[in-house]
PDB file of N, CA and C in Angstrom:
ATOM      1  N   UNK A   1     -20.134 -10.877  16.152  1.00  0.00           N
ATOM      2  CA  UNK A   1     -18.864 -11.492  15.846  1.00  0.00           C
ATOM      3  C   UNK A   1     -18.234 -11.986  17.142  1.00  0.00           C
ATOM      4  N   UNK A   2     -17.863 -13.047  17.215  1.00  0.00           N
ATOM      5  CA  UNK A   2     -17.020 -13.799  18.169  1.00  0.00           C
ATOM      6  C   UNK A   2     -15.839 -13.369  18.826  1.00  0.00           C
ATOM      7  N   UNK A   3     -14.981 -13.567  19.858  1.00  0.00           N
ATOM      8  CA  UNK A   3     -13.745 -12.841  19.787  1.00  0.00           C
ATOM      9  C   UNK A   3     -12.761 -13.517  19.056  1.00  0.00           C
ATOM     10  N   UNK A   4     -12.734 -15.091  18.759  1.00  0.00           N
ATOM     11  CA  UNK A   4     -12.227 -15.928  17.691  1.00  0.00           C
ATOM     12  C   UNK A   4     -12.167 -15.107  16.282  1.00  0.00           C
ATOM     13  N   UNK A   5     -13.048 -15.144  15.871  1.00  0.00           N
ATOM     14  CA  UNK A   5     -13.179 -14.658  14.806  1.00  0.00           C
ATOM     15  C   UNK A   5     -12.374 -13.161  14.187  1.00  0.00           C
ATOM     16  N   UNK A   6     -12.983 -12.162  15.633  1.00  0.00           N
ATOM     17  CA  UNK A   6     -12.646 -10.706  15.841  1.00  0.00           C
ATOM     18  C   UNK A   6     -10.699 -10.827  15.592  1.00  0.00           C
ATOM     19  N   UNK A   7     -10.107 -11.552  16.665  1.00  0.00           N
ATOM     20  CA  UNK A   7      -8.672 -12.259  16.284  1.00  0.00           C
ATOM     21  C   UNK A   7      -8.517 -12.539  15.317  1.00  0.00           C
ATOM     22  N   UNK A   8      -8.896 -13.280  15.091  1.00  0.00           N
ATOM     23  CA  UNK A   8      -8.377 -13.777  13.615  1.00  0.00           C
ATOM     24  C   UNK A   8      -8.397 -12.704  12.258  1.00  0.00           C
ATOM     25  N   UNK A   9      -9.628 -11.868  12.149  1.00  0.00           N
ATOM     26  CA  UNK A   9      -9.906 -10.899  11.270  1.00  0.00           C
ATOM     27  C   UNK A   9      -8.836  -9.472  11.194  1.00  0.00           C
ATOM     28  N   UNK A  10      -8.759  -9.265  12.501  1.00  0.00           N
ATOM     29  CA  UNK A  10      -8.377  -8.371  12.997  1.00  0.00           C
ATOM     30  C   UNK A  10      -6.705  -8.571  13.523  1.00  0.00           C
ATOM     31  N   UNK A  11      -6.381  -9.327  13.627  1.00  0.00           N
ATOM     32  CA  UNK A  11      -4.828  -9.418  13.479  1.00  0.00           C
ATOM     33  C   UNK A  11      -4.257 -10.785  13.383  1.00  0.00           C
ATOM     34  N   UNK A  12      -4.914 -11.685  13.058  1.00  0.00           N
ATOM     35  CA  UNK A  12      -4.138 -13.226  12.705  1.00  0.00           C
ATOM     36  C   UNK A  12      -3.940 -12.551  10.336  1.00  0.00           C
ATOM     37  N   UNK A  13      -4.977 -12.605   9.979  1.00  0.00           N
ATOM     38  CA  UNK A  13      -5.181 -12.262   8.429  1.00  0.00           C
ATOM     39  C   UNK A  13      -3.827 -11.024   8.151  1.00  0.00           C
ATOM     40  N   UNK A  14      -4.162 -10.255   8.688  1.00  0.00           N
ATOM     41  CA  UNK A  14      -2.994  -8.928   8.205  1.00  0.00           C
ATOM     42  C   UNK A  14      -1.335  -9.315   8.191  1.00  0.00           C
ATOM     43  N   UNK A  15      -1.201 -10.132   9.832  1.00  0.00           N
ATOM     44  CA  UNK A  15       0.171 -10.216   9.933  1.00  0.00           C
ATOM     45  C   UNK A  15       0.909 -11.188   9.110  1.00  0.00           C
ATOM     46  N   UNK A  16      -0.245 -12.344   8.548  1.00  0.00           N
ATOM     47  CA  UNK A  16       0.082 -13.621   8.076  1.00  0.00           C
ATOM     48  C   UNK A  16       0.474 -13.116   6.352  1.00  0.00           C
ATOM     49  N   UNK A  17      -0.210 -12.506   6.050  1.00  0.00           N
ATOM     50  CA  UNK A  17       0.104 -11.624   4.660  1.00  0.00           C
ATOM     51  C   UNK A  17       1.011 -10.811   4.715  1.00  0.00           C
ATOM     52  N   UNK A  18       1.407  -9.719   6.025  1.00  0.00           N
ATOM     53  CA  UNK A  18       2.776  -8.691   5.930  1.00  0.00           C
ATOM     54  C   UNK A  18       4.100  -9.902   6.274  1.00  0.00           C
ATOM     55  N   UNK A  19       3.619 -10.875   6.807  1.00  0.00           N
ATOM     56  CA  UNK A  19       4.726 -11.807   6.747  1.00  0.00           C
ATOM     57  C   UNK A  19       5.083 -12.141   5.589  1.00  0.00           C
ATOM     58  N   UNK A  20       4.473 -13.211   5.205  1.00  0.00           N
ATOM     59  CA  UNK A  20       4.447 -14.030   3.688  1.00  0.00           C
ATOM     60  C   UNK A  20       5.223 -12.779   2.769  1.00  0.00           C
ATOM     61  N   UNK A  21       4.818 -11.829   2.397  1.00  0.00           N
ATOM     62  CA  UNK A  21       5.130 -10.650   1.730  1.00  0.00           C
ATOM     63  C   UNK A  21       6.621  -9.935   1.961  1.00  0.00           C
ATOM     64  N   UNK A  22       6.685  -9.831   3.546  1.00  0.00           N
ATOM     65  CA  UNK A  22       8.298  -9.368   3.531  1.00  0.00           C
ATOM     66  C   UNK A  22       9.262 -10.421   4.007  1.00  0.00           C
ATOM     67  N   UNK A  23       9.023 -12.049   3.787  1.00  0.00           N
ATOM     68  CA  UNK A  23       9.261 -12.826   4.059  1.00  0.00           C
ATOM     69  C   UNK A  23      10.379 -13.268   2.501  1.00  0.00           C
ATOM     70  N   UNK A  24       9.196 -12.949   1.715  1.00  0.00           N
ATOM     71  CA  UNK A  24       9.556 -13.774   0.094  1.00  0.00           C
ATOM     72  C   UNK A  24      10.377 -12.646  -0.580  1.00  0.00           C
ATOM     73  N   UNK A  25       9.992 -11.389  -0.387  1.00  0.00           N
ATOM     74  CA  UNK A  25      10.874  -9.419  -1.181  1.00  0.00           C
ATOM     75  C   UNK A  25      12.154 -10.032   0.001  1.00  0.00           C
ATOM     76  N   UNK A  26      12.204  -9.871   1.289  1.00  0.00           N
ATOM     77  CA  UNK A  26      13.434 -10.189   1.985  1.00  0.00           C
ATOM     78  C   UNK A  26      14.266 -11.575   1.635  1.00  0.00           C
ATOM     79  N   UNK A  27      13.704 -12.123   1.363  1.00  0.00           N
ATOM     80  CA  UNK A  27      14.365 -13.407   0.356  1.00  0.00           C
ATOM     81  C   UNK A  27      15.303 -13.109  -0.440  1.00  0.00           C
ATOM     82  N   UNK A  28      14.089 -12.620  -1.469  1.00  0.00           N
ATOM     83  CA  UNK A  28      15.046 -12.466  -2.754  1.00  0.00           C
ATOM     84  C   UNK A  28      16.167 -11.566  -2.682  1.00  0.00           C
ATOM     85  N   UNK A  29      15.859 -10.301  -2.027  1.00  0.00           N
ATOM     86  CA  UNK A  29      16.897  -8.769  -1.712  1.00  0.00           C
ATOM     87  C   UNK A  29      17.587  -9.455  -1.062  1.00  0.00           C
ATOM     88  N   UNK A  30      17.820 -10.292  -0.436  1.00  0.00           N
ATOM     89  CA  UNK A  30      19.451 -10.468   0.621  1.00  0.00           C
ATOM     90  C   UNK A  30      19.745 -11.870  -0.516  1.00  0.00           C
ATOM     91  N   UNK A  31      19.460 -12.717  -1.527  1.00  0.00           N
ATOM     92  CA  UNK A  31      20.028 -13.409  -2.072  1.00  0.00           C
ATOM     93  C   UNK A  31      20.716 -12.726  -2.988  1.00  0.00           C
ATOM     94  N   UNK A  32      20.151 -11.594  -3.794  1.00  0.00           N
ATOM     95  CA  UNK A  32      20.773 -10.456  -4.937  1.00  0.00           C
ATOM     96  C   UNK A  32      21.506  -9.860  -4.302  1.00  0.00           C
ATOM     97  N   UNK A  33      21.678  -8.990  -2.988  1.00  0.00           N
ATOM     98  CA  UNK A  33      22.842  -8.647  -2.813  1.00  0.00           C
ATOM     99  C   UNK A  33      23.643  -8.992  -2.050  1.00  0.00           C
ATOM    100  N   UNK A  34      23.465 -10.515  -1.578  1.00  0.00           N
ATOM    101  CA  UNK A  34      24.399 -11.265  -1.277  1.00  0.00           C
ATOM    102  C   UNK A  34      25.415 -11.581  -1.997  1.00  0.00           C
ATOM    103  N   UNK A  35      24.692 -11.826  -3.184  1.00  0.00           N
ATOM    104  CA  UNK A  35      25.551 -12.561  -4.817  1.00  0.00           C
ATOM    105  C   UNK A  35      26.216 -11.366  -5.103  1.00  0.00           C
ATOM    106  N   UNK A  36      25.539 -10.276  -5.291  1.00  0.00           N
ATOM    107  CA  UNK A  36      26.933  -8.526  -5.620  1.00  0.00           C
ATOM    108  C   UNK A  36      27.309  -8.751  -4.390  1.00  0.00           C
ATOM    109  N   UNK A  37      27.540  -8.344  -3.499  1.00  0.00           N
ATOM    110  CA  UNK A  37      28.632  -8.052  -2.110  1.00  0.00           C
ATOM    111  C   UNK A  37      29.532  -9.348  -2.333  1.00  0.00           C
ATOM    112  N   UNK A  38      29.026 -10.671  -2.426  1.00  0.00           N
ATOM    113  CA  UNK A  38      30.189 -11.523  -2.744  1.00  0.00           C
ATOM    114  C   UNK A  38      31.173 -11.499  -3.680  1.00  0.00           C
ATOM    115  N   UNK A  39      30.560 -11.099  -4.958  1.00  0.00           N
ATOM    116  CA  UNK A  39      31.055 -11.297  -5.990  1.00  0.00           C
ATOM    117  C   UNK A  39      32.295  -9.546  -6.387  1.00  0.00           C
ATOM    118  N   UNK A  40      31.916  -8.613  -5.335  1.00  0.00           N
ATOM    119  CA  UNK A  40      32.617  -7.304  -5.109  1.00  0.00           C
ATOM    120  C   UNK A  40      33.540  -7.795  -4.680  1.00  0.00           C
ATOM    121  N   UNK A  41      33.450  -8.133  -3.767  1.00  0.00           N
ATOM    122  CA  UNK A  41      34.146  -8.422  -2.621  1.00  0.00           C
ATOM    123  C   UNK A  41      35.084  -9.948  -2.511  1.00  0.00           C
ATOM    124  N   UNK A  42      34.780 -10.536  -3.733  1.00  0.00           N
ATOM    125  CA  UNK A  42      35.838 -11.510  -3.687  1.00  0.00           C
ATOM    126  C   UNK A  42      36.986 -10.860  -5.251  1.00  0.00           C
ATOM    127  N   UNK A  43      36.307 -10.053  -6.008  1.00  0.00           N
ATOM    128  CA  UNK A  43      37.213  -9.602  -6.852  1.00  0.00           C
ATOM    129  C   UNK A  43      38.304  -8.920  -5.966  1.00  0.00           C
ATOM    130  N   UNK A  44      37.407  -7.991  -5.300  1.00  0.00           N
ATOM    131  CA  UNK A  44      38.747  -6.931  -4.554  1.00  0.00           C
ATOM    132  C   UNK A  44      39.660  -7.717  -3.920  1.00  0.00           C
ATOM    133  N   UNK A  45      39.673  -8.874  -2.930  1.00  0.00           N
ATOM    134  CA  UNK A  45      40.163  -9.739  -2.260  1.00  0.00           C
ATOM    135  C   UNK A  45      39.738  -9.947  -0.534  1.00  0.00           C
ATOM    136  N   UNK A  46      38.897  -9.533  -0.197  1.00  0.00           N
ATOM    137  CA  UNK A  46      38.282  -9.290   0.716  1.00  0.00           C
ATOM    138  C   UNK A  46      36.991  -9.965   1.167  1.00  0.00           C
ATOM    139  N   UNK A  47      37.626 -11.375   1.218  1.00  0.00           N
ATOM    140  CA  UNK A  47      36.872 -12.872   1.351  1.00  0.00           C
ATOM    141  C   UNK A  47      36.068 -13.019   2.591  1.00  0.00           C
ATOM    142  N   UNK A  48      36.539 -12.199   3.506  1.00  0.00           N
ATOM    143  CA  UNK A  48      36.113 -12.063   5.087  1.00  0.00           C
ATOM    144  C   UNK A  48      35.180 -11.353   5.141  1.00  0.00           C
ATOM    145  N   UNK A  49      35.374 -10.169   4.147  1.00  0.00           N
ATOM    146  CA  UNK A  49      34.339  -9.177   4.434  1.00  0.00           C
ATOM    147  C   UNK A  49      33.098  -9.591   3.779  1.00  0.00           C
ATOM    148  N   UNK A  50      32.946 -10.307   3.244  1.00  0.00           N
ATOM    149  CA  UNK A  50      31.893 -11.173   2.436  1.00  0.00           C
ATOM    150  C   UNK A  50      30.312 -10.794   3.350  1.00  0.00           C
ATOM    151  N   UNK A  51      30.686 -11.496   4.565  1.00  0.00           N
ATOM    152  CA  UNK A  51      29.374 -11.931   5.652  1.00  0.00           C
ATOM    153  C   UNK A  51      28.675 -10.793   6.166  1.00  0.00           C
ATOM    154  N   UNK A  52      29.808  -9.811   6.147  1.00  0.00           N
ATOM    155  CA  UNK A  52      29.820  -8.720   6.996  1.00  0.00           C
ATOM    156  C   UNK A  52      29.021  -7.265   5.575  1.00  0.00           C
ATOM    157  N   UNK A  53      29.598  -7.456   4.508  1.00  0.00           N
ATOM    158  CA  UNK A  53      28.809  -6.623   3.689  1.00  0.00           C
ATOM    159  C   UNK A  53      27.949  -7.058   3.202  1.00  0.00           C
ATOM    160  N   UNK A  54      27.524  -8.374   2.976  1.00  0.00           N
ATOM    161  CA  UNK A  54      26.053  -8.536   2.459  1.00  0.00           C
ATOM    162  C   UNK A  54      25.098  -8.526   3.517  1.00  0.00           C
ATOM    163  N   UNK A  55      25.658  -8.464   4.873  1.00  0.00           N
ATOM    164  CA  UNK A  55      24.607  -8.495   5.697  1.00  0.00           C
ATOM    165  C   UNK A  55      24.186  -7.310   6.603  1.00  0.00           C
ATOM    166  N   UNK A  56      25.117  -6.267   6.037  1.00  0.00           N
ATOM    167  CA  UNK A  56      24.811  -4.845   6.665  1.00  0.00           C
ATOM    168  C   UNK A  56      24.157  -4.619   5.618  1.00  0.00           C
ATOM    169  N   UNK A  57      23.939  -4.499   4.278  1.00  0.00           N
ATOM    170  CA  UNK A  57      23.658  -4.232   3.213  1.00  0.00           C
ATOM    171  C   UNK A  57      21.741  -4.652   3.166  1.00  0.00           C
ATOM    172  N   UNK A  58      21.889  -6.084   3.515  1.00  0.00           N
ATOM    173  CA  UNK A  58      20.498  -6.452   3.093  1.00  0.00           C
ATOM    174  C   UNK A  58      19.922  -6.095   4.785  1.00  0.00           C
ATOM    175  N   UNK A  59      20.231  -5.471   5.469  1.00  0.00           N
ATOM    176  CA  UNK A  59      19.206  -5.246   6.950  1.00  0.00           C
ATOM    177  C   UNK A  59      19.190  -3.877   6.194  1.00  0.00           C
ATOM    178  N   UNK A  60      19.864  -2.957   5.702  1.00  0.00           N
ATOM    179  CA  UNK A  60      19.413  -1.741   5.181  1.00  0.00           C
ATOM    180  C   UNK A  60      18.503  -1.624   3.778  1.00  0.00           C
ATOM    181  N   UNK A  61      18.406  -2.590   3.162  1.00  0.00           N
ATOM    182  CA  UNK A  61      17.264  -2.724   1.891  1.00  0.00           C
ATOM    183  C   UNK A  61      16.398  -3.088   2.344  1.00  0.00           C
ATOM    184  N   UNK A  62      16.348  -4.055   3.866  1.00  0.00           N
ATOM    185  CA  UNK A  62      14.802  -4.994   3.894  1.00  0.00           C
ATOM    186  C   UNK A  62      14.340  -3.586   4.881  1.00  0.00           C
ATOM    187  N   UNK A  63      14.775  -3.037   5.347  1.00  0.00           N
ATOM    188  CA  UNK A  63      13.913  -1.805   6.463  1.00  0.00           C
ATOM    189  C   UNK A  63      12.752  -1.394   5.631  1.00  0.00           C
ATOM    190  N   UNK A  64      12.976  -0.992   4.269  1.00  0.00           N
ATOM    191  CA  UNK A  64      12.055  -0.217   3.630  1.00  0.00           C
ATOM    192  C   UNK A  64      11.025  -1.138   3.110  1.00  0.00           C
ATOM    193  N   UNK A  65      11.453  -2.411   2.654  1.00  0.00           N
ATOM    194  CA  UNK A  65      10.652  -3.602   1.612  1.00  0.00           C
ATOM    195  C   UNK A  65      10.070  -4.188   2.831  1.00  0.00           C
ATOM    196  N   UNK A  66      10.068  -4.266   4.572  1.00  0.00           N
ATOM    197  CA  UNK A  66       8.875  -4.451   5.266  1.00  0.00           C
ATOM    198  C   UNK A  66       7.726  -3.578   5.708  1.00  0.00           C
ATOM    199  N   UNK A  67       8.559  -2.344   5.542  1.00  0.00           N
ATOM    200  CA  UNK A  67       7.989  -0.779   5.355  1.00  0.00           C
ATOM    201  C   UNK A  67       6.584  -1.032   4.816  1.00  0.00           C
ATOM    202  N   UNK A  68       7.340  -1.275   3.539  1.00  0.00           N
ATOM    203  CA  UNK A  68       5.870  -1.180   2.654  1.00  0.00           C
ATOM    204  C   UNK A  68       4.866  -2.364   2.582  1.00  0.00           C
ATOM    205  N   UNK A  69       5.489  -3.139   3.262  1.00  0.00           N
ATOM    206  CA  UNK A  69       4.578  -4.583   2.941  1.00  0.00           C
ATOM    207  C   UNK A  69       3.863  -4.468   4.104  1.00  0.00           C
ATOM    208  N   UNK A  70       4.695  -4.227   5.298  1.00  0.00           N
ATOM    209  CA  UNK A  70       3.436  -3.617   6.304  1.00  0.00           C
ATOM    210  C   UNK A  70       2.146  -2.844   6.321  1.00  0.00           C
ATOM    211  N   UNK A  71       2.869  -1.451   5.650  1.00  0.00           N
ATOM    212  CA  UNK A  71       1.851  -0.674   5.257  1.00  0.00           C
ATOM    213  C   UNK A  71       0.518  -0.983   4.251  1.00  0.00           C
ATOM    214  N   UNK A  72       1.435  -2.220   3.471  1.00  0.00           N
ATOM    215  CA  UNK A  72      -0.086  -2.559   2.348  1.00  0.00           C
ATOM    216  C   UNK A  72      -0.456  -3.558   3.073  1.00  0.00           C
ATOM    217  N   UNK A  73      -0.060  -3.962   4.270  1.00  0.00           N
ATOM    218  CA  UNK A  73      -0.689  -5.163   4.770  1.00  0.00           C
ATOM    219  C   UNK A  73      -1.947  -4.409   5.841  1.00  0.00           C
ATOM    220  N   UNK A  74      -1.806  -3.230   6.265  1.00  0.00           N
ATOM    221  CA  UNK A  74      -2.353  -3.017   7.187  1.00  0.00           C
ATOM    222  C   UNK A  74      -3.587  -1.790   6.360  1.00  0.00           C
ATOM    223  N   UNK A  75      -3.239  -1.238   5.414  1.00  0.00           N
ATOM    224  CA  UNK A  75      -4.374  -0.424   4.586  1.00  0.00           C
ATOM    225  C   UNK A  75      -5.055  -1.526   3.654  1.00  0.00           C
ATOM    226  N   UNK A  76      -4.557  -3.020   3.225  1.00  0.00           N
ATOM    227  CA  UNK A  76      -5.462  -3.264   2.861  1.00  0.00           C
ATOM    228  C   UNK A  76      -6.708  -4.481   3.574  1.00  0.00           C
ATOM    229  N   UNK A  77      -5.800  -4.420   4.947  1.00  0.00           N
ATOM    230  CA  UNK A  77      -6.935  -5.935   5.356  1.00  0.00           C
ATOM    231  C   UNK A  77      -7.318  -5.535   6.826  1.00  0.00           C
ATOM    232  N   UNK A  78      -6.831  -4.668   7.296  1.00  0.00           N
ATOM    233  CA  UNK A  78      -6.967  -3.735   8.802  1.00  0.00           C
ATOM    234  C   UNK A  78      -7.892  -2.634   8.905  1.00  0.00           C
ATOM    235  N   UNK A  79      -7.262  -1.334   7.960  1.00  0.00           N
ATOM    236  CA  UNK A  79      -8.214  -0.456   7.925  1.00  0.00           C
ATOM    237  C   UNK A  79      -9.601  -0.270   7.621  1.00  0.00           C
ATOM    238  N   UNK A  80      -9.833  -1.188   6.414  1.00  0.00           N
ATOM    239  CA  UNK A  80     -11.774  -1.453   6.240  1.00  0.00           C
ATOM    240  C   UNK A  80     -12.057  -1.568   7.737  1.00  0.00           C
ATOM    241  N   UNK A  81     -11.981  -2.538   8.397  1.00  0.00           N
ATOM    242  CA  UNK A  81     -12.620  -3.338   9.218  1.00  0.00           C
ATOM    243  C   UNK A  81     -12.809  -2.344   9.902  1.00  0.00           C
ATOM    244  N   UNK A  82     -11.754  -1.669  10.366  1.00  0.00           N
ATOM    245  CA  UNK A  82     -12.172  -1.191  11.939  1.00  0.00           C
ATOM    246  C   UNK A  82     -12.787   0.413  10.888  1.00  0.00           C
ATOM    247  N   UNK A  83     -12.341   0.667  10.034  1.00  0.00           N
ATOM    248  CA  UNK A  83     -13.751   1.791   9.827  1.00  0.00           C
ATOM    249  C   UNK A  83     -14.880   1.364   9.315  1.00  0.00           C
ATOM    250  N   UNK A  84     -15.127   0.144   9.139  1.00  0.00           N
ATOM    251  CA  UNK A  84     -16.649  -0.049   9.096  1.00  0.00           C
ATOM    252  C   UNK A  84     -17.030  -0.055  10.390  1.00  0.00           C
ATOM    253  N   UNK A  85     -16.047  -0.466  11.295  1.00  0.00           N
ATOM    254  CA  UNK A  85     -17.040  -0.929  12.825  1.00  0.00           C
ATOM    255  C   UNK A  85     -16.976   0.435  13.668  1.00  0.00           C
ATOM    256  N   UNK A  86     -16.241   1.566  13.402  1.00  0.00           N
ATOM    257  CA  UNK A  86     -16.593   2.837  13.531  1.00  0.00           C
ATOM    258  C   UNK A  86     -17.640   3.284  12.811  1.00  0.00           C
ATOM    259  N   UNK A  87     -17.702   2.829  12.047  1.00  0.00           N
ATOM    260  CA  UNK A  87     -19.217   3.675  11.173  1.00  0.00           C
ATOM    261  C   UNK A  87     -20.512   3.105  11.959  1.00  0.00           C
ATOM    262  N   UNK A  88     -20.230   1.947  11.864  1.00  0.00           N
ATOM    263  CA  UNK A  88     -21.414   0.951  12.578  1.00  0.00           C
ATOM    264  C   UNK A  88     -21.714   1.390  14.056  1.00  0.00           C
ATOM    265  N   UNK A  89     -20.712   1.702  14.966  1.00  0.00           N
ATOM    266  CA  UNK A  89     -21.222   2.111  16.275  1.00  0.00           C
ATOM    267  C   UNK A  89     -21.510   3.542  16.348  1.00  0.00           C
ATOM    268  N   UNK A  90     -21.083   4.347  15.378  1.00  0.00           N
ATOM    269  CA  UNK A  90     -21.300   6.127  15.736  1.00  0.00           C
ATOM    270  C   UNK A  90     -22.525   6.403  15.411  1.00  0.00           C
ATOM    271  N   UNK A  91     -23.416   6.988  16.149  1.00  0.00           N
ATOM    272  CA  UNK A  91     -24.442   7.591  15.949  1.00  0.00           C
ATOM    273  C   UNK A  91     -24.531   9.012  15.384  1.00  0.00           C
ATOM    274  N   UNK A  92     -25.200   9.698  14.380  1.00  0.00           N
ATOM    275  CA  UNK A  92     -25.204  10.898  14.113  1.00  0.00           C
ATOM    276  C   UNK A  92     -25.597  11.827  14.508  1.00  0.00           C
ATOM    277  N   UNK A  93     -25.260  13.065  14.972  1.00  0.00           N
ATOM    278  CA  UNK A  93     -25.408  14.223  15.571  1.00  0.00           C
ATOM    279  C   UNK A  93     -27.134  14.575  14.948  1.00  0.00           C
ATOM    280  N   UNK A  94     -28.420  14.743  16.485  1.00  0.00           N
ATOM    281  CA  UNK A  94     -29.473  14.968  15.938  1.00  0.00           C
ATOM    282  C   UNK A  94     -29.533  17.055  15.994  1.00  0.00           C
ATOM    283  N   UNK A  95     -29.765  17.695  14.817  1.00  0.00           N
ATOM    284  CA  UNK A  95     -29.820  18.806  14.784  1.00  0.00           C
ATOM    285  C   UNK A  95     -30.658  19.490  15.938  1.00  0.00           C
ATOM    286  N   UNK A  96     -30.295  20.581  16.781  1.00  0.00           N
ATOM    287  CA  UNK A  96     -31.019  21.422  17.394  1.00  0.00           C
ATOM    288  C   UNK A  96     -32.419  21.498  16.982  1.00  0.00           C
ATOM    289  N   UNK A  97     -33.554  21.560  17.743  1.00  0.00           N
ATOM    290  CA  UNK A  97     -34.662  21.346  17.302  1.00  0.00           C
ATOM    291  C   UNK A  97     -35.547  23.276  17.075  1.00  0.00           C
TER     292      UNK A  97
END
């Protein structure tokens, strides 16, 4: 394998998917509770606080929703690889003769 390739396999593929993934969940979660924190927060009268609670709000929902998109990004397109290429270089212990 190339080192092109090795790159690309090995950390261009994983990050481009944990992106895409907490790119589109972080989307939607700060548009939904943008729309509640606005819509709270303009009943109460508290028009200012608008910017300020939907956006403390959605940095504390997206922590966990990149959490996990990381984590499935990296158990499902990271971990094979490099334990096949651990399997592939370890040699097995030859028993005492």
């Amino acid at each position: 394998m190339t080192a092109t390739n090795v790159k690309v396999d090995y950390y261009l593929k994983p990050w481009a998917i944990f992106f895409a993934l907490s790119f589109v969940g972080i989307t939607v979660t700060h548009a939904i509770i943008g729309a509640i924190a606005g819509g709270i927060s303009a009943m109460v009268g508290g028009v200012r606080l608008i910017s300020i609670l939907a956006a403390g709000l959605g940095f504390l929902v997206s922590l966990p929703i990149s959490y996990f998109c990381f984590r499935f990004a990296v158990s499902k397109f990271l971990l094979p690889k490099i334990s096949t290429s651990i399997e592939s270089t370890v040699e097995p212990l030859k028993a005492a003769a």
